[in-house]
C-alpha atoms as a PDB file:
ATOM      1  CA  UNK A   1       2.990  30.065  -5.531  1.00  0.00           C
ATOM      2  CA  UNK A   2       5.409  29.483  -3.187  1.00  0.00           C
ATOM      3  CA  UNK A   3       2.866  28.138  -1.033  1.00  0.00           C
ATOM      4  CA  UNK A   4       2.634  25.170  -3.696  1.00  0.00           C
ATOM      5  CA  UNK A   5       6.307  24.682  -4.149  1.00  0.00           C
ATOM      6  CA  UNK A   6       6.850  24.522  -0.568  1.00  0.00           C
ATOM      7  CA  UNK A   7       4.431  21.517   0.314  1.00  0.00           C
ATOM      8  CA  UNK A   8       4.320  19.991  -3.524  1.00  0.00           C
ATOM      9  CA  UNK A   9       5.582  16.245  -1.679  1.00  0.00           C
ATOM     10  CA  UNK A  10       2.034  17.018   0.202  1.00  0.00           C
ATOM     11  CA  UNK A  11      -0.013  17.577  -2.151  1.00  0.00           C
ATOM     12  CA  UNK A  12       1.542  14.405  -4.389  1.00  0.00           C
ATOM     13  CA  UNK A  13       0.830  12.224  -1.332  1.00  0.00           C
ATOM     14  CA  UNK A  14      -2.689  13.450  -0.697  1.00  0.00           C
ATOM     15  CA  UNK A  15      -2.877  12.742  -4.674  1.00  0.00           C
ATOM     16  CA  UNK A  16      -1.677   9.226  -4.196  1.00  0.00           C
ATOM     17  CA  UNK A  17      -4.575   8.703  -1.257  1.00  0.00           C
ATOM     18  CA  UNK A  18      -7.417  10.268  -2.424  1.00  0.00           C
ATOM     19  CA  UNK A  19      -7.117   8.802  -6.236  1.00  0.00           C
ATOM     20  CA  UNK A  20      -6.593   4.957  -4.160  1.00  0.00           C
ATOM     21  CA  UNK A  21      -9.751   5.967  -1.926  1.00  0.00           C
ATOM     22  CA  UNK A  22     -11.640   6.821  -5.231  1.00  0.00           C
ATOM     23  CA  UNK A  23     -10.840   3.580  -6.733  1.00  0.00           C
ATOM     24  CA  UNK A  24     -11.415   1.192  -4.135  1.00  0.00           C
ATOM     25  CA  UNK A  25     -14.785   3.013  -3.128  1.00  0.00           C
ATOM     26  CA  UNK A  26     -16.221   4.116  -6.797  1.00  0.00           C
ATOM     27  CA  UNK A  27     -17.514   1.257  -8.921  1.00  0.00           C
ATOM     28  CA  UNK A  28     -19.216   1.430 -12.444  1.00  0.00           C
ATOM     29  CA  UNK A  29     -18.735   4.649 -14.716  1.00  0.00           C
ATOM     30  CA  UNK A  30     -17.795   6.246 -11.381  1.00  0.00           C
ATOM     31  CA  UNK A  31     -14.762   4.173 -11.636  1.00  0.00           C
ATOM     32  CA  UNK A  32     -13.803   4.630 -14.850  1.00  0.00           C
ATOM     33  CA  UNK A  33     -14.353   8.746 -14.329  1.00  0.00           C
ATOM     34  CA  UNK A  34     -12.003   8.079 -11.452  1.00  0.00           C
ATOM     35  CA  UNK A  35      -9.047   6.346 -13.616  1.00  0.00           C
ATOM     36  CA  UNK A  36      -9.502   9.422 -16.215  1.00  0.00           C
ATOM     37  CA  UNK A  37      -6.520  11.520 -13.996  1.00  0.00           C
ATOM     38  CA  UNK A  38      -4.341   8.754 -13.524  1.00  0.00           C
ATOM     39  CA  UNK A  39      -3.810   8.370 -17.295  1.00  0.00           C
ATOM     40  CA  UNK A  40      -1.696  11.749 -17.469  1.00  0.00           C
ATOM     41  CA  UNK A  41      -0.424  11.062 -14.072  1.00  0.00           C
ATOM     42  CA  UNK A  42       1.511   7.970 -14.428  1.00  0.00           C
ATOM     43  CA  UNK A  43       2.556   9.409 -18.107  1.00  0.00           C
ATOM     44  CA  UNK A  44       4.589  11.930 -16.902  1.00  0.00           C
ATOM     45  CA  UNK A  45       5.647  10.030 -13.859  1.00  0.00           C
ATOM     46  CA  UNK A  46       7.057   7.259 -16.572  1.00  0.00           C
ATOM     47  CA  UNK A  47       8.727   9.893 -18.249  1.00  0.00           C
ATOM     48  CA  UNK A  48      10.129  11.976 -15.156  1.00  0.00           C
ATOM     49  CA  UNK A  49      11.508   8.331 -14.635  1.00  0.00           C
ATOM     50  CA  UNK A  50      12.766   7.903 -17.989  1.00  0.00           C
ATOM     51  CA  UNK A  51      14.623  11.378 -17.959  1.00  0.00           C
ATOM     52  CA  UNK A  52      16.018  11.608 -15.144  1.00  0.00           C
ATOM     53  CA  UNK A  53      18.302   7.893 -15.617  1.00  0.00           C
ATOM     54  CA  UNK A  54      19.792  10.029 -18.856  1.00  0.00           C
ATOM     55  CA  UNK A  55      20.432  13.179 -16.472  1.00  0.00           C
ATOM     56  CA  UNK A  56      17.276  15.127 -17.476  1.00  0.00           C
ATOM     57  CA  UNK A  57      16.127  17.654 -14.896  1.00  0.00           C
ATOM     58  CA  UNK A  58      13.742  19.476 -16.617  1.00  0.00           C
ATOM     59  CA  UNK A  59      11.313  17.245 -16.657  1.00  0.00           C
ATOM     60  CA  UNK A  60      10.075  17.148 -13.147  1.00  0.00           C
ATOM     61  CA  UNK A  61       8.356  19.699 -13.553  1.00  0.00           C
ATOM     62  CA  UNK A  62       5.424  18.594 -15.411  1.00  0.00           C
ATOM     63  CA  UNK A  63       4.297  17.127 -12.632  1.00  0.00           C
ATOM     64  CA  UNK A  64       3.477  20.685 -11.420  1.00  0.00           C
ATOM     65  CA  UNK A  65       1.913  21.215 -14.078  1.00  0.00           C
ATOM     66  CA  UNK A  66      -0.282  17.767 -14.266  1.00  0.00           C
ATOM     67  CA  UNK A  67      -0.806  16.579 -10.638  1.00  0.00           C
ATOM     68  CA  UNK A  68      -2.782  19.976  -9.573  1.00  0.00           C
ATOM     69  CA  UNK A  69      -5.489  19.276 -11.776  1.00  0.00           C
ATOM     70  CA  UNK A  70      -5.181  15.963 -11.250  1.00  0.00           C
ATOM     71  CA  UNK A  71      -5.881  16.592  -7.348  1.00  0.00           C
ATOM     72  CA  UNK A  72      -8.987  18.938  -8.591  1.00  0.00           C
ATOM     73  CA  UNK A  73     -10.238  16.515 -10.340  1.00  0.00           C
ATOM     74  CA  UNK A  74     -10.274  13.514  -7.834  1.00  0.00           C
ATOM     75  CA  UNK A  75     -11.141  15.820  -4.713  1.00  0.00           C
ATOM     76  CA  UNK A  76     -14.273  17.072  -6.702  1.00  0.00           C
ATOM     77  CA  UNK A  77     -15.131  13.304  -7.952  1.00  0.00           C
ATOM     78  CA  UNK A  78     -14.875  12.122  -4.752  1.00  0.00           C
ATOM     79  CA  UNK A  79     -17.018  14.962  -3.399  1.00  0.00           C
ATOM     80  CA  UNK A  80     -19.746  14.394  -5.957  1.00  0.00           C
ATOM     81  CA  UNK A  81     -19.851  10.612  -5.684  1.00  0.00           C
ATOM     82  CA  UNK A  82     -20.313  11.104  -1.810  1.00  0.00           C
ATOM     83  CA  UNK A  83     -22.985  13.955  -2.091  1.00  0.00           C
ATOM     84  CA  UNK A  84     -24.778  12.042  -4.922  1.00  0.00           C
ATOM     85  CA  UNK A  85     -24.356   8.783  -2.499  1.00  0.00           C
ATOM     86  CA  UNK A  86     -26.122  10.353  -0.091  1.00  0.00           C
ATOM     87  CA  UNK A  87     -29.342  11.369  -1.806  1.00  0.00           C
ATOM     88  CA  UNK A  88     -29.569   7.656  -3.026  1.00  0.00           C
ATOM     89  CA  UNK A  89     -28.682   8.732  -6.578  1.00  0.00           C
ATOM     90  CA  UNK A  90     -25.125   6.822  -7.061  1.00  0.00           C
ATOM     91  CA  UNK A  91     -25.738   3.470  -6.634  1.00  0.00           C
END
């Protein structure tokens, strides 16, 4: 756990590149699939936002509980799209 806490800024900024990779190289349903994490994402971002202009500090940490999933999600996307890209299936 610590492990997480310790390099969280990391793992937001991989986040931030690998869900822009997936939709400027996805197109179709793939996209779509690949705006499904961003929904939540930018949710609790807006809110973290919101909160934390009225002095809220509790709120950051949804994000640890939404972006790891989030990351799952897009890193196993992106690996399927490639994979299935590669046998000539995702076109």
């Amino acid at each position: 756990m610590d492990h997480i806490l310790n390099h969280f800024e990391s793992y937001a900024a991989l986040y931030v590149l690998l869900q822009s990779i997936a939709l400027w190289v996805t197109q179709g349903w793939w996209r779509v699939l690949a705006m499904v994490p961003l929904v939540p994402v930018l949710a609790v971002v807006g809110l973290v936002i919101a909160a934390s202009g009225s002095g809220g500090n509790v709120t950051p940490i949804l994000l640890f509980f939404v972006l790891p999933p989030a990351l799952i999600f897009i890193v196993l996307l992106l690996l399927l799209y490639g994979l299935l890209r590669w046998r000539g299936f995702a076109d």
